[in-house]
Protein backbone atom coordinates (compact mmCIF):
# COMPACT_ATOMS: atom_id res chain seq x y z
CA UNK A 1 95.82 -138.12 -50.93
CA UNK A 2 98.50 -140.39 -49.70
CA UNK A 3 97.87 -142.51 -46.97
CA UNK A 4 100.07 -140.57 -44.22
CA UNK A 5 98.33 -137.56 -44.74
CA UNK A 6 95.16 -139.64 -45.05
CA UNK A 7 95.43 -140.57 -41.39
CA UNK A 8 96.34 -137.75 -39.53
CA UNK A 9 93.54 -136.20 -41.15
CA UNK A 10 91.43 -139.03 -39.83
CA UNK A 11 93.36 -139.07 -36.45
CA UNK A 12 92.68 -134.95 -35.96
CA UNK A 13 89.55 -134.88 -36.55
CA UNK A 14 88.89 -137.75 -34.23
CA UNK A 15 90.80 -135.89 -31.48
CA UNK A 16 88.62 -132.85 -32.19
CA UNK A 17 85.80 -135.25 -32.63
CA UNK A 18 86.41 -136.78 -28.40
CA UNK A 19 87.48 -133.04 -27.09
CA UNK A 20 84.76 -130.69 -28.62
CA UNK A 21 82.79 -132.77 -31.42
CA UNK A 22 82.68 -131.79 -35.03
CA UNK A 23 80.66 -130.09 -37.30
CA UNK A 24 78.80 -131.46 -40.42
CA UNK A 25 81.52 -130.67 -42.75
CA UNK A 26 83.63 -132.28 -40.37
CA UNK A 27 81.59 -135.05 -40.24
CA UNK A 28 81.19 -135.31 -44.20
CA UNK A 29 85.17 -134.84 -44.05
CA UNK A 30 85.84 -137.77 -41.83
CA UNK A 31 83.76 -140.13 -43.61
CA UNK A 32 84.98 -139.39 -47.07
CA UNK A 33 88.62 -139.77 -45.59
CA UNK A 34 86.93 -143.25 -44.08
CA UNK A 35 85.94 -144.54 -47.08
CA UNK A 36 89.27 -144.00 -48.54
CA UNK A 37 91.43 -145.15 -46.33
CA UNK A 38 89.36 -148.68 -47.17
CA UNK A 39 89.60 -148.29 -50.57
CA UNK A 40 93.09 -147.80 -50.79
CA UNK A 41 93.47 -150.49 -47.73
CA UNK A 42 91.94 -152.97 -49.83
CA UNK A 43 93.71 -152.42 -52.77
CA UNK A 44 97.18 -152.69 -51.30
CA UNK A 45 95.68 -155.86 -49.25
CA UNK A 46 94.71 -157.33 -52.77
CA UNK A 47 97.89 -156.11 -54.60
CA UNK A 48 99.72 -158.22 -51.52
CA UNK A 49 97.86 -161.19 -52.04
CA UNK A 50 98.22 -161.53 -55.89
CA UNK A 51 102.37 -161.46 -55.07
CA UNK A 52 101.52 -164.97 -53.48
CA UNK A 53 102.22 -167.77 -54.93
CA UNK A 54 101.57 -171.61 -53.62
CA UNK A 55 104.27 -173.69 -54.62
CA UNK A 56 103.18 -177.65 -55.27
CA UNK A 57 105.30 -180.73 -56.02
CA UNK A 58 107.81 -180.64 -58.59
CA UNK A 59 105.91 -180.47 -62.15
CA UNK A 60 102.80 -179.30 -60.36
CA UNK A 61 101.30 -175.75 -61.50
CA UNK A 62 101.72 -173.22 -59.31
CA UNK A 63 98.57 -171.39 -57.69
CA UNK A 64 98.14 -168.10 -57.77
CA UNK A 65 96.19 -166.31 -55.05
């Protein structure tokens, strides 16, 4: 699912969650869509982090995150 649909699924059903509650489904729903959200977070986080590079003195190796 891609990650704008991802959250306003998430964001609906905690709406409906605050105005009338939800249902188990709805419940099993919202944390499925929870977990990933996360998942997909994290990966993007670590995708991020592996583009950065630390840059020493001349003739020094660069670090990789």
């Amino acid at each position: 699912m891609e990650m704008d649909k991802l959250i306003n699924r998430i964001n609906e059903l905690s709406r409906k969650n605050k105005t009338e509650g939800l249902n188990e489904s709805e419940l099993a729903e919202r944390d499925l869509l929870r977990r990933q959200y996360i998942s997909i977070f994290k990966q993007n986080f670590r995708q991020e982090l592996d583009r950065i590079e630390i840059v020493d003195e001349p003739g020094e190796p660069t670090i990789k995150h």
